[in-house]
PDB file of N, CA and C in Angstrom:
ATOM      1  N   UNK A   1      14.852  -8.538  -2.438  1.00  0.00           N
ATOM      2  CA  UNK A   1      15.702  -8.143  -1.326  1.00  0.00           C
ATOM      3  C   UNK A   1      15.914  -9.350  -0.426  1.00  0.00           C
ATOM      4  N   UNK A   2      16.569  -9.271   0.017  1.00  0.00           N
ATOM      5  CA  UNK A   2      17.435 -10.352   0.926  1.00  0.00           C
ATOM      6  C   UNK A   2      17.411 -10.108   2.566  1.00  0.00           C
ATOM      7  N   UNK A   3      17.646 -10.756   3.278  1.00  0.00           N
ATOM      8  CA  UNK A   3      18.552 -10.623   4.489  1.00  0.00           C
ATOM      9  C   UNK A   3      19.459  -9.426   4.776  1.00  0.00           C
ATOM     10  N   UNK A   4      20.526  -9.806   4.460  1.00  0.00           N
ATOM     11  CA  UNK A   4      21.490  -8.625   4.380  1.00  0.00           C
ATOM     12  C   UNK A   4      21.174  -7.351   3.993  1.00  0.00           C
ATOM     13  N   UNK A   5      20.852  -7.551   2.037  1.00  0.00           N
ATOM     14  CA  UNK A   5      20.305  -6.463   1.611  1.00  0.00           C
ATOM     15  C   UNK A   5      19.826  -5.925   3.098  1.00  0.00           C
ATOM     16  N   UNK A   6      18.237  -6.175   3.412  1.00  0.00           N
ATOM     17  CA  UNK A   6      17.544  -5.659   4.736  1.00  0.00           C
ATOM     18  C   UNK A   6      18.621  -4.787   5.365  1.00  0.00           C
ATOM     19  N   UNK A   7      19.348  -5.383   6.129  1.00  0.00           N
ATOM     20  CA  UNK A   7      20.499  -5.109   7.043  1.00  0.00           C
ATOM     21  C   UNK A   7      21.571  -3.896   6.724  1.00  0.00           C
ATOM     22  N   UNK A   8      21.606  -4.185   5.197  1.00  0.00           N
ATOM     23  CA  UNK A   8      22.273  -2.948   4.620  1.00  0.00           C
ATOM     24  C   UNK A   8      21.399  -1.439   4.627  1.00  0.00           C
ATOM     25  N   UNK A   9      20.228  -2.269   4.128  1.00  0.00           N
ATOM     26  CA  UNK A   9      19.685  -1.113   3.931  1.00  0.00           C
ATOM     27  C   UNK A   9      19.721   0.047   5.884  1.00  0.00           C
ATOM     28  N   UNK A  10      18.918  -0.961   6.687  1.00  0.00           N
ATOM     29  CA  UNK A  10      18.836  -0.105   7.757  1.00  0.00           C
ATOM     30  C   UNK A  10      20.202   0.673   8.527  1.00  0.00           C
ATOM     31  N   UNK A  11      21.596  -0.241   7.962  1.00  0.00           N
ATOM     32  CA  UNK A  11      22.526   0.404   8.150  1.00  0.00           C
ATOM     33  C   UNK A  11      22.421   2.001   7.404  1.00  0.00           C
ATOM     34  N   UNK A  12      22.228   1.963   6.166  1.00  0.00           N
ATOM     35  CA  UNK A  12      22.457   3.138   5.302  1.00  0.00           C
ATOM     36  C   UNK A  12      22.025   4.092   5.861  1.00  0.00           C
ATOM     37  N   UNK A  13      20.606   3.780   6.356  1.00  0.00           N
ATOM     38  CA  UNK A  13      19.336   4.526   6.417  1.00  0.00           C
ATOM     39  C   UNK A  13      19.600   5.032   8.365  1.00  0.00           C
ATOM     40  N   UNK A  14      20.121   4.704   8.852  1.00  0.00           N
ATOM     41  CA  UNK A  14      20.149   4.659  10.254  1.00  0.00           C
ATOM     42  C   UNK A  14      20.322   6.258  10.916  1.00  0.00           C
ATOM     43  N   UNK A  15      19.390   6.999  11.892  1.00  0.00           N
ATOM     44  CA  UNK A  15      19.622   8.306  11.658  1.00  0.00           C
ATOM     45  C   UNK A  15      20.009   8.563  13.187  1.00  0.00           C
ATOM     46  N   UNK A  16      21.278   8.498  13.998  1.00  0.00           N
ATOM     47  CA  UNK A  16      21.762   8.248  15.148  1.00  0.00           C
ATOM     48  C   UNK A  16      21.069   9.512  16.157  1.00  0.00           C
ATOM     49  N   UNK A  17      20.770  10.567  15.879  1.00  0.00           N
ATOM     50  CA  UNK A  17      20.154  11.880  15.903  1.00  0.00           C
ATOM     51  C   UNK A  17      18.868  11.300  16.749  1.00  0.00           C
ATOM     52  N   UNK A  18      17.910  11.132  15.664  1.00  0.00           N
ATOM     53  CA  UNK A  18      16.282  10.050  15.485  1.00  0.00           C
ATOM     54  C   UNK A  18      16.559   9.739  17.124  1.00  0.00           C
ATOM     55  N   UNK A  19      17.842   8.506  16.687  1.00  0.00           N
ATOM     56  CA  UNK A  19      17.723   7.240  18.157  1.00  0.00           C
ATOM     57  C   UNK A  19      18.057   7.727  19.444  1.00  0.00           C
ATOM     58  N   UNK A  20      18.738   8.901  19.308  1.00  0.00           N
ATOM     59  CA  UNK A  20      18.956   9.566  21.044  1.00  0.00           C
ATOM     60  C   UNK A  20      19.395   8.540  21.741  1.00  0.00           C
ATOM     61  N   UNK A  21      18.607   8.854  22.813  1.00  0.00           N
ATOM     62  CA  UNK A  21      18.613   7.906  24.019  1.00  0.00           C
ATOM     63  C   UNK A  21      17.506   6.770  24.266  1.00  0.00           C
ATOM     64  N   UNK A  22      16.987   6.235  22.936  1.00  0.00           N
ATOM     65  CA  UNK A  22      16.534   5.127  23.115  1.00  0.00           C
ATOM     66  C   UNK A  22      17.575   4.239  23.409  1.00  0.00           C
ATOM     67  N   UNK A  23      16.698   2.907  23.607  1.00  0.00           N
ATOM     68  CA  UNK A  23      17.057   1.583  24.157  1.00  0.00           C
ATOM     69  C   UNK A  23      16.382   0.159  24.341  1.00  0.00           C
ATOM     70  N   UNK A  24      16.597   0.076  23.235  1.00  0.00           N
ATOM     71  CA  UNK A  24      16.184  -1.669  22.817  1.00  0.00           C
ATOM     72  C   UNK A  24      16.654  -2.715  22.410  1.00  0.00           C
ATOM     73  N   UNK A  25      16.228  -3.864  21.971  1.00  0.00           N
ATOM     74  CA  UNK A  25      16.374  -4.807  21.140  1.00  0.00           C
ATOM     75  C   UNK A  25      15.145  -5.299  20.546  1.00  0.00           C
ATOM     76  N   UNK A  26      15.553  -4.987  19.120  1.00  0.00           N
ATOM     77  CA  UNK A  26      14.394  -5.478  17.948  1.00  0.00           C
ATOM     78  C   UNK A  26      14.395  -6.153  17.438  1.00  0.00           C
ATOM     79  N   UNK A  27      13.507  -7.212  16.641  1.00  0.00           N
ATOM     80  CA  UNK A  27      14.235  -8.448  16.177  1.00  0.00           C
ATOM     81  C   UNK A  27      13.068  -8.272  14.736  1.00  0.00           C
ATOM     82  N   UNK A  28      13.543  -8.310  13.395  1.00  0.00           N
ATOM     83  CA  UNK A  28      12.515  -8.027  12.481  1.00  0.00           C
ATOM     84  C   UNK A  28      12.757  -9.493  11.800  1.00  0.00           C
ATOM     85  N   UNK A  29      11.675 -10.028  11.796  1.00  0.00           N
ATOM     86  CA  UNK A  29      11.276 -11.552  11.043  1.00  0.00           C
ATOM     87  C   UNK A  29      10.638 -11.419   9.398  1.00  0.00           C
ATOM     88  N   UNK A  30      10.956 -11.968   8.853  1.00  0.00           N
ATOM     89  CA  UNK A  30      10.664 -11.903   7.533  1.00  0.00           C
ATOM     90  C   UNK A  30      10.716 -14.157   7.431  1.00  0.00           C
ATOM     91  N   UNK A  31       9.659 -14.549   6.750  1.00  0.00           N
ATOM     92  CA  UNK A  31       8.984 -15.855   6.800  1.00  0.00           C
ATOM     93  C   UNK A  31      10.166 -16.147   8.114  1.00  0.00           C
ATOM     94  N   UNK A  32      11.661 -17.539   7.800  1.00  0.00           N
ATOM     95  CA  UNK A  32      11.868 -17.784   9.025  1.00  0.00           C
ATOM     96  C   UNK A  32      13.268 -17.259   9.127  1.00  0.00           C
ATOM     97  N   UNK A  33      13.135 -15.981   8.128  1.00  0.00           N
ATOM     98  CA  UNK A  33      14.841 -15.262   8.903  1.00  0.00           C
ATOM     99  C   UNK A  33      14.379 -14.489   9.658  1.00  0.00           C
ATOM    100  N   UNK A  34      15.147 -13.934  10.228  1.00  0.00           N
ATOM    101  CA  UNK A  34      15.463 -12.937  11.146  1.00  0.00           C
ATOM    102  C   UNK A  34      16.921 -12.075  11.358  1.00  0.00           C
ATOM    103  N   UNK A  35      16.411 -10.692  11.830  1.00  0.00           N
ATOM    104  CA  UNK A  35      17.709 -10.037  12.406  1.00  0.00           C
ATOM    105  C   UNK A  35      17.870  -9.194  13.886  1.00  0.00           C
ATOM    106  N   UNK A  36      17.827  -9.224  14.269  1.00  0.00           N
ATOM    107  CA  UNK A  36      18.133  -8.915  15.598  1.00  0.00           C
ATOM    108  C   UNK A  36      19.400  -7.986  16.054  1.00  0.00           C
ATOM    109  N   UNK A  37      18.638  -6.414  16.449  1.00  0.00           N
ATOM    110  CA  UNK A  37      19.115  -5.190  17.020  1.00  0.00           C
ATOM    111  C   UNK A  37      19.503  -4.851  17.583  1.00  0.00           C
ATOM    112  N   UNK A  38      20.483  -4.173  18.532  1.00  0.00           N
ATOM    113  CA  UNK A  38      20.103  -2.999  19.311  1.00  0.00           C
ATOM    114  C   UNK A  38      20.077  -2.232  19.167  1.00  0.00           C
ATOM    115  N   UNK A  39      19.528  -0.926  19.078  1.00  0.00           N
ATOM    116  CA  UNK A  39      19.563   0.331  19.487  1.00  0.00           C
ATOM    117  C   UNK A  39      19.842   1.520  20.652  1.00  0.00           C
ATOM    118  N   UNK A  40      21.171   1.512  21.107  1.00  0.00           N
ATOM    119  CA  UNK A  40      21.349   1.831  22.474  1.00  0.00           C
ATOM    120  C   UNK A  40      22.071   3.624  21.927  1.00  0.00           C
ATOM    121  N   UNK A  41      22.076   4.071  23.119  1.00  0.00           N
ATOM    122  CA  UNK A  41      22.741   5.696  23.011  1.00  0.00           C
ATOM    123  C   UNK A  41      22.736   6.472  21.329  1.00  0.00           C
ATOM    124  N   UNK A  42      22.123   6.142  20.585  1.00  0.00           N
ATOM    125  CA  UNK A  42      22.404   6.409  19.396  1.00  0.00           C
ATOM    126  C   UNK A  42      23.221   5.701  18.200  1.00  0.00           C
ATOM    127  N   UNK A  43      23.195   4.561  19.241  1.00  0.00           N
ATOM    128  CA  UNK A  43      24.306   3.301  17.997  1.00  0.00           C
ATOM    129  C   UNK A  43      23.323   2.351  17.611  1.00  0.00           C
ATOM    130  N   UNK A  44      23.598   1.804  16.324  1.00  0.00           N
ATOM    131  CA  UNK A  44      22.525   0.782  15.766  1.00  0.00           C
ATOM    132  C   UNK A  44      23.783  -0.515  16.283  1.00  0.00           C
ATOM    133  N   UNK A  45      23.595  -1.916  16.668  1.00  0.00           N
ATOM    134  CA  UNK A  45      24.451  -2.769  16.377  1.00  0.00           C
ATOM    135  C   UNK A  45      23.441  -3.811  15.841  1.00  0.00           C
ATOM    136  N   UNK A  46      23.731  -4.860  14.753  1.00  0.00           N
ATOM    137  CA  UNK A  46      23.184  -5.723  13.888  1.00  0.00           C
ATOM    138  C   UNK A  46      23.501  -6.733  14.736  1.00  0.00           C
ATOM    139  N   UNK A  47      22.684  -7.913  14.134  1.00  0.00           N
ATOM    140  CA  UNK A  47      23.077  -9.448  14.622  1.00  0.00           C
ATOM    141  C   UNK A  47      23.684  -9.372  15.906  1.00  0.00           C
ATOM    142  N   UNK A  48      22.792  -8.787  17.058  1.00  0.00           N
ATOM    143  CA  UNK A  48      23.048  -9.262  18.743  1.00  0.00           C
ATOM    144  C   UNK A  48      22.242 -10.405  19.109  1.00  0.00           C
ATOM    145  N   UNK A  49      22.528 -10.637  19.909  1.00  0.00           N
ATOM    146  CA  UNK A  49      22.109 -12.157  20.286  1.00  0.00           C
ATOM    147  C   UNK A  49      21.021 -11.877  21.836  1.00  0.00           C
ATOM    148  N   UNK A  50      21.005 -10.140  21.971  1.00  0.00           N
ATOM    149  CA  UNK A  50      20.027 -10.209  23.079  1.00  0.00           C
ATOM    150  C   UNK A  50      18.890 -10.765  22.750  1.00  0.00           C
ATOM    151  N   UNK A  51      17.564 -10.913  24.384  1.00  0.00           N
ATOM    152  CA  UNK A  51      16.508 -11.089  23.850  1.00  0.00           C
ATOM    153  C   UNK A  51      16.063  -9.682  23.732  1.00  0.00           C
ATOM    154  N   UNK A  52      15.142  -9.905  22.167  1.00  0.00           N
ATOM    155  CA  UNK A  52      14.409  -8.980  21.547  1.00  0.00           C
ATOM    156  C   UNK A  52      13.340  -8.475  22.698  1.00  0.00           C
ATOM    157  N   UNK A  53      13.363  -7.111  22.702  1.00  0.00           N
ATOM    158  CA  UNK A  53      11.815  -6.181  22.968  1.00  0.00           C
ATOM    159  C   UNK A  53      10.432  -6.775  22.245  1.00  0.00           C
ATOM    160  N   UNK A  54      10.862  -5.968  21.054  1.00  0.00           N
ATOM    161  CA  UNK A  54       9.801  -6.825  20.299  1.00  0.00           C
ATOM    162  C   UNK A  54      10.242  -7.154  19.137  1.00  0.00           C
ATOM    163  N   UNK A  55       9.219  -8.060  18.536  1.00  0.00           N
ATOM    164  CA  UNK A  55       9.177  -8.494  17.465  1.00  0.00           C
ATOM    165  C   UNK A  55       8.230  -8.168  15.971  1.00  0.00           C
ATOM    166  N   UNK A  56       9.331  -7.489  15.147  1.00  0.00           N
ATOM    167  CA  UNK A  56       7.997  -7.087  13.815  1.00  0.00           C
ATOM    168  C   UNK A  56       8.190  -8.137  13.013  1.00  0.00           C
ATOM    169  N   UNK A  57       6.848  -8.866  12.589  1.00  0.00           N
ATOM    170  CA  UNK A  57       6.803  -9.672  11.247  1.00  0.00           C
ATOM    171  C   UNK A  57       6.677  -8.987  10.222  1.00  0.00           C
ATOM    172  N   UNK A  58       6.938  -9.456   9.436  1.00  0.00           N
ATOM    173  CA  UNK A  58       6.668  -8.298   7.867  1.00  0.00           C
ATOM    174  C   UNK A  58       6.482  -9.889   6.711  1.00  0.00           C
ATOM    175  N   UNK A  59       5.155  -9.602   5.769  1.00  0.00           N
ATOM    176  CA  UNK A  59       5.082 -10.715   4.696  1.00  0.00           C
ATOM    177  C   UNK A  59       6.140 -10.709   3.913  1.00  0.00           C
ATOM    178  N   UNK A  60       6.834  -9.850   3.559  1.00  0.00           N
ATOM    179  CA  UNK A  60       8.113 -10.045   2.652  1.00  0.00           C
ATOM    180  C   UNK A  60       9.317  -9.230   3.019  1.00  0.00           C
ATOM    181  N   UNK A  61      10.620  -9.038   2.325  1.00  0.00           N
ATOM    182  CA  UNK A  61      11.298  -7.749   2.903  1.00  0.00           C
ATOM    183  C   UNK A  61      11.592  -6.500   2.029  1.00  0.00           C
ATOM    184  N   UNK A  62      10.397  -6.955   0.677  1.00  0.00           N
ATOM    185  CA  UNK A  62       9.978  -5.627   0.231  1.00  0.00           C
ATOM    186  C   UNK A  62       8.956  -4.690   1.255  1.00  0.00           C
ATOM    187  N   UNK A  63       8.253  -5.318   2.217  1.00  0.00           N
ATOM    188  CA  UNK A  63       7.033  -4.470   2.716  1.00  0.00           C
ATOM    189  C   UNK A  63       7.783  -3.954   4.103  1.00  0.00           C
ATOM    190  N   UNK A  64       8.747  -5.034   4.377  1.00  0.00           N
ATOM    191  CA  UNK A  64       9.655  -4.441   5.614  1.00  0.00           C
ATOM    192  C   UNK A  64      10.579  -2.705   5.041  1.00  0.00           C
ATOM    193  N   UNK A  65      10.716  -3.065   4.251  1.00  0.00           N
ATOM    194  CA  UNK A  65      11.665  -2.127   3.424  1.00  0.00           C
ATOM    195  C   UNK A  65      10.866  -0.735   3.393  1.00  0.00           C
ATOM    196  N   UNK A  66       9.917  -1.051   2.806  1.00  0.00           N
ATOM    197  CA  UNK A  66       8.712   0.009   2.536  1.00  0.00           C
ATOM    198  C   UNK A  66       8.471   0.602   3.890  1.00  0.00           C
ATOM    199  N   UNK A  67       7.873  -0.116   4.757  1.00  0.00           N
ATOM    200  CA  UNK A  67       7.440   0.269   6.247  1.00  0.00           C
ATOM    201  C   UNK A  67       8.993   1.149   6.815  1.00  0.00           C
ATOM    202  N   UNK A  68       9.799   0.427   7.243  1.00  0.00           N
ATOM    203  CA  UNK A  68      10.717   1.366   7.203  1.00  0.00           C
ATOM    204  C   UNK A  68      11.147   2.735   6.976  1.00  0.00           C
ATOM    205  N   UNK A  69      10.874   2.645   5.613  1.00  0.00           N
ATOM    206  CA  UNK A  69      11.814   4.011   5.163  1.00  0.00           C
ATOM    207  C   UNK A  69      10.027   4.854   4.891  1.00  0.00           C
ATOM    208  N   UNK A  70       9.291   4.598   5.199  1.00  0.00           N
ATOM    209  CA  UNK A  70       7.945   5.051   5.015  1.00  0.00           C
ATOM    210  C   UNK A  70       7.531   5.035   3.858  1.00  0.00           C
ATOM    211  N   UNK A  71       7.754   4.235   3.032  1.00  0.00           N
ATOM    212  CA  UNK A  71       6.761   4.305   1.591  1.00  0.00           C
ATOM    213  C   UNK A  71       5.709   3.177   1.376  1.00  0.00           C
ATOM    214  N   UNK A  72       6.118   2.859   2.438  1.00  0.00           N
ATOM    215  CA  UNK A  72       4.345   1.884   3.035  1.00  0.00           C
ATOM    216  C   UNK A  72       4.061   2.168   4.291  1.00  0.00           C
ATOM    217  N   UNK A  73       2.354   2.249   4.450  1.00  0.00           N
ATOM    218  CA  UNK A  73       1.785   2.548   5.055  1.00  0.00           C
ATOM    219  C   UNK A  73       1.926   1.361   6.192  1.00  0.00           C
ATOM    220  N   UNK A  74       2.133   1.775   7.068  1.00  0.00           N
ATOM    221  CA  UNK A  74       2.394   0.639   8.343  1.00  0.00           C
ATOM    222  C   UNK A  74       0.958   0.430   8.911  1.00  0.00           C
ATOM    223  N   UNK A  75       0.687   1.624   8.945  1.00  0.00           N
ATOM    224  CA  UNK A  75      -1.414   1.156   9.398  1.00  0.00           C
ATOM    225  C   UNK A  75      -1.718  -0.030   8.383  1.00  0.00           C
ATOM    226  N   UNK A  76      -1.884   0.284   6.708  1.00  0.00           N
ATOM    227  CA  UNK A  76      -2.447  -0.285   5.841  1.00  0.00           C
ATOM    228  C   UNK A  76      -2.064  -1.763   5.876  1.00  0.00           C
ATOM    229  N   UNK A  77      -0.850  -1.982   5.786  1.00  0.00           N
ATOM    230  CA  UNK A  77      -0.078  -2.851   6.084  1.00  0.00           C
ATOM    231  C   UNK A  77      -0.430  -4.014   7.078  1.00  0.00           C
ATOM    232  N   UNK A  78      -0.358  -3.473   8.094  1.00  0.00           N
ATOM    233  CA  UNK A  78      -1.022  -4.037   9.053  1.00  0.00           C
ATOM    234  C   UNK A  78      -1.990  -4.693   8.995  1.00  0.00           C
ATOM    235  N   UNK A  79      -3.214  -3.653   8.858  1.00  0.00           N
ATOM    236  CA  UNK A  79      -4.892  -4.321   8.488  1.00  0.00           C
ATOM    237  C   UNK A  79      -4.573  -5.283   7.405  1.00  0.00           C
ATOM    238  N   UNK A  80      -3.673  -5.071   6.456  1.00  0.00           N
ATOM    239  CA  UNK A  80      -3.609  -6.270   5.248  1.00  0.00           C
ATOM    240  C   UNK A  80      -2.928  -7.440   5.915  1.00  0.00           C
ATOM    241  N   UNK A  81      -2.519  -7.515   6.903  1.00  0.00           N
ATOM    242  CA  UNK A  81      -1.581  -8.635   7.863  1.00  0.00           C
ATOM    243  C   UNK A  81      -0.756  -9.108   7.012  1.00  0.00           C
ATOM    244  N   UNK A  82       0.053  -7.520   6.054  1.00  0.00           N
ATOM    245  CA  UNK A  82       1.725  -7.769   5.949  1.00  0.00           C
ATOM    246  C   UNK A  82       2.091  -7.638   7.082  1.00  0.00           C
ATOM    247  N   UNK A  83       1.860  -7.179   8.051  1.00  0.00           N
ATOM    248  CA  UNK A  83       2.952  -6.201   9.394  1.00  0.00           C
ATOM    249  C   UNK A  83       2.430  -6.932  10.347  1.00  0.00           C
ATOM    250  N   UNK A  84       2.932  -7.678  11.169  1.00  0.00           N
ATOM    251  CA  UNK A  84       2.679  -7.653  12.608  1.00  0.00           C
ATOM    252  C   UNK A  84       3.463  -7.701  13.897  1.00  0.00           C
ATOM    253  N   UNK A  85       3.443  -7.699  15.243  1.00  0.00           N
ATOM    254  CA  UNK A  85       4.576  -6.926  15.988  1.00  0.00           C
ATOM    255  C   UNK A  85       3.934  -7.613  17.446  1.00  0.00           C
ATOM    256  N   UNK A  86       4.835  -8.452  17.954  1.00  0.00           N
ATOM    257  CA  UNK A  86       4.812  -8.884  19.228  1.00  0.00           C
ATOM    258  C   UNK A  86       5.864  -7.890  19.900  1.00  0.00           C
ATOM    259  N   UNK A  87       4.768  -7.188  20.815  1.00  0.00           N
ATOM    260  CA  UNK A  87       5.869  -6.669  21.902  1.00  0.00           C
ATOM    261  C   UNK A  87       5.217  -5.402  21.978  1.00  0.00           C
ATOM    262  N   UNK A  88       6.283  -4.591  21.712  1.00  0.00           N
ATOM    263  CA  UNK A  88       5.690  -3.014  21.919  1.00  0.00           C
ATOM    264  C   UNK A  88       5.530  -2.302  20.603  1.00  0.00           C
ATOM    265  N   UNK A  89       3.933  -2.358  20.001  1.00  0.00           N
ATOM    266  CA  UNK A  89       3.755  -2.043  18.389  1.00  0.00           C
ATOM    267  C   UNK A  89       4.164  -0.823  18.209  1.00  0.00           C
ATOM    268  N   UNK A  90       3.820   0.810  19.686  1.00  0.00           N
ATOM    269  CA  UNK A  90       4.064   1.898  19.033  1.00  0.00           C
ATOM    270  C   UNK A  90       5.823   2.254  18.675  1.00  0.00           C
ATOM    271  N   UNK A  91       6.862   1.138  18.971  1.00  0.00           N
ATOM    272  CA  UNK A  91       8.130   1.091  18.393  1.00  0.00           C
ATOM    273  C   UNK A  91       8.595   1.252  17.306  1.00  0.00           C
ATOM    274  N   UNK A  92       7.342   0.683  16.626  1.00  0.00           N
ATOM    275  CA  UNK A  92       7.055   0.525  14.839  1.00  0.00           C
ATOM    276  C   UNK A  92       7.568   2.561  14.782  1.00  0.00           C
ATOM    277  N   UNK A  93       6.553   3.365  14.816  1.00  0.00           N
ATOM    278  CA  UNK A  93       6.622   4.540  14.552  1.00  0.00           C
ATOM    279  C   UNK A  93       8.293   5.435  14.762  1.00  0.00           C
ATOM    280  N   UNK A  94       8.356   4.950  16.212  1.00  0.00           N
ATOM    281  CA  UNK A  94      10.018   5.113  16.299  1.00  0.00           C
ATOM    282  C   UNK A  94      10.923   4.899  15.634  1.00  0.00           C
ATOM    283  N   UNK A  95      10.947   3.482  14.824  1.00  0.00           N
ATOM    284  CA  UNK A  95      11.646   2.944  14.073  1.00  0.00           C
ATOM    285  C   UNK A  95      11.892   3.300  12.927  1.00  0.00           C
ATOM    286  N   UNK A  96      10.786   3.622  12.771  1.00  0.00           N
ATOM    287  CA  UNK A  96      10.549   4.392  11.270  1.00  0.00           C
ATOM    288  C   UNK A  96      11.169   5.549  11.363  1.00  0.00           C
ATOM    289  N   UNK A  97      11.165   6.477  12.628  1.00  0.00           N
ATOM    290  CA  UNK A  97      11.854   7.702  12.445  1.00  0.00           C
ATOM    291  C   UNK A  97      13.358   7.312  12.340  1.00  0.00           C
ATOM    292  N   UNK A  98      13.802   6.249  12.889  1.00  0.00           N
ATOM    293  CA  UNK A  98      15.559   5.453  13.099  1.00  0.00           C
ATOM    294  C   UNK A  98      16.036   5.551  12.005  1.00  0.00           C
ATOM    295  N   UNK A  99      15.284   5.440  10.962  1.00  0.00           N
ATOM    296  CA  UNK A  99      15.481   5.006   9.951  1.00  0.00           C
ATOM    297  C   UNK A  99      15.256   5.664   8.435  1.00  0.00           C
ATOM    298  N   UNK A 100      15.043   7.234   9.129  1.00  0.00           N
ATOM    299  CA  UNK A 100      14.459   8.068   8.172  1.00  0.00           C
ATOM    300  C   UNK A 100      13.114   7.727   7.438  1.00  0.00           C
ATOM    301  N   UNK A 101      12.060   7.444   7.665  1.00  0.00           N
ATOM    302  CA  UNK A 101      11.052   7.408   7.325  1.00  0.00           C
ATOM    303  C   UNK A 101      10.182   8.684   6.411  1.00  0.00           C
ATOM    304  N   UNK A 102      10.226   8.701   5.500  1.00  0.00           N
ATOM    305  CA  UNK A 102       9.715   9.689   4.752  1.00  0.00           C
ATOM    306  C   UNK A 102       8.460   9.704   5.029  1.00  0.00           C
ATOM    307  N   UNK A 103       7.453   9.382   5.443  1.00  0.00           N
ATOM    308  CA  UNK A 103       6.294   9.850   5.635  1.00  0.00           C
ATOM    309  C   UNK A 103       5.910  10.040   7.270  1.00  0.00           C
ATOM    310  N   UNK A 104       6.844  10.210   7.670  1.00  0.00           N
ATOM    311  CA  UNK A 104       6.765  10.330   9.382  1.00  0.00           C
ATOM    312  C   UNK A 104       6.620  11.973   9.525  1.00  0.00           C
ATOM    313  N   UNK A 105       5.623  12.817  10.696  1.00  0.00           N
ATOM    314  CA  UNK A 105       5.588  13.851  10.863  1.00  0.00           C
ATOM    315  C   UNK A 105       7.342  14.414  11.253  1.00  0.00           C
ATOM    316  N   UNK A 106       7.778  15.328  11.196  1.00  0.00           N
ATOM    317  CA  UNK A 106       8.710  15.762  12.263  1.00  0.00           C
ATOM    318  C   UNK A 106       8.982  15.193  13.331  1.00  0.00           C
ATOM    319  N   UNK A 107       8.171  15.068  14.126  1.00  0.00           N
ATOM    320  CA  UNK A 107       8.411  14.704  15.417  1.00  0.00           C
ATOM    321  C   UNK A 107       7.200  13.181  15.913  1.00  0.00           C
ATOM    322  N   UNK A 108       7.598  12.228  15.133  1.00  0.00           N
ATOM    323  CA  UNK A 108       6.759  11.738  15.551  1.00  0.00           C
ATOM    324  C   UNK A 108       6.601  10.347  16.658  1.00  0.00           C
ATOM    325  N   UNK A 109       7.522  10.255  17.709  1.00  0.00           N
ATOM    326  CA  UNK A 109       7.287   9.176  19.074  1.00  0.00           C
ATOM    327  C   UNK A 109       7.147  10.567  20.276  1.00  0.00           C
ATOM    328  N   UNK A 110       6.878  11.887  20.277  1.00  0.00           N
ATOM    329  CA  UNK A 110       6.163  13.077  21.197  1.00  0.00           C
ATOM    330  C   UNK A 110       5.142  12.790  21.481  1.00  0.00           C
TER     331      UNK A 110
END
């Protein structure tokens, strides 16, 4: 997976519902790319140039991919220091719901 790919994917996956009335900027790093978010009123926009909230590292953008859509464990992940997150970590969980996360409870930034 790629850059874009990435980008595509969270487009696909993007669940405007999920994002409500959040409001951020995320910036997800993979070695020295990056992409950079917002998430405002329920709109995703790609490649903004704000400064990021926070920042998730991910070791590859298979494990970003995984974490995401929930078929990796973002705890596990973590402790293995694929995942790490300058800024505000419990965003991670949010994000995951943004994004349809299959292993996310129902309701899970309550």
């Amino acid at each position: 997976m790629s850059l874009a790919e990435l980008e595509n994917f969270l487009i696909a996956r993007f669940d405007e519902q999920m994002a409500g009335a959040f409001d951020g900027v995320i910036r997800l790093s993979v070695d020295a790319q990056s992409l950079t978010f917002t998430i405002r009123d329920g709109q995703l926009t790609c490649n903004t140039q704000a400064t990021p909230d926070v920042t998730f590292m991910f070791s590859d953008f298979d494990t970003a991919a995984g974490i995401l859509s929930g078929q990796t464990d973002a705890i596990d992940a973590f402790m293995q220091g694929r995942f790490k997150a300058d800024g505000y970590l419990m965003w991670a969980f949010a994000m995951m719901a943004f994004f349809r996360g299959e292993s996310l409870p129902v309701h899970p930034i309550e």
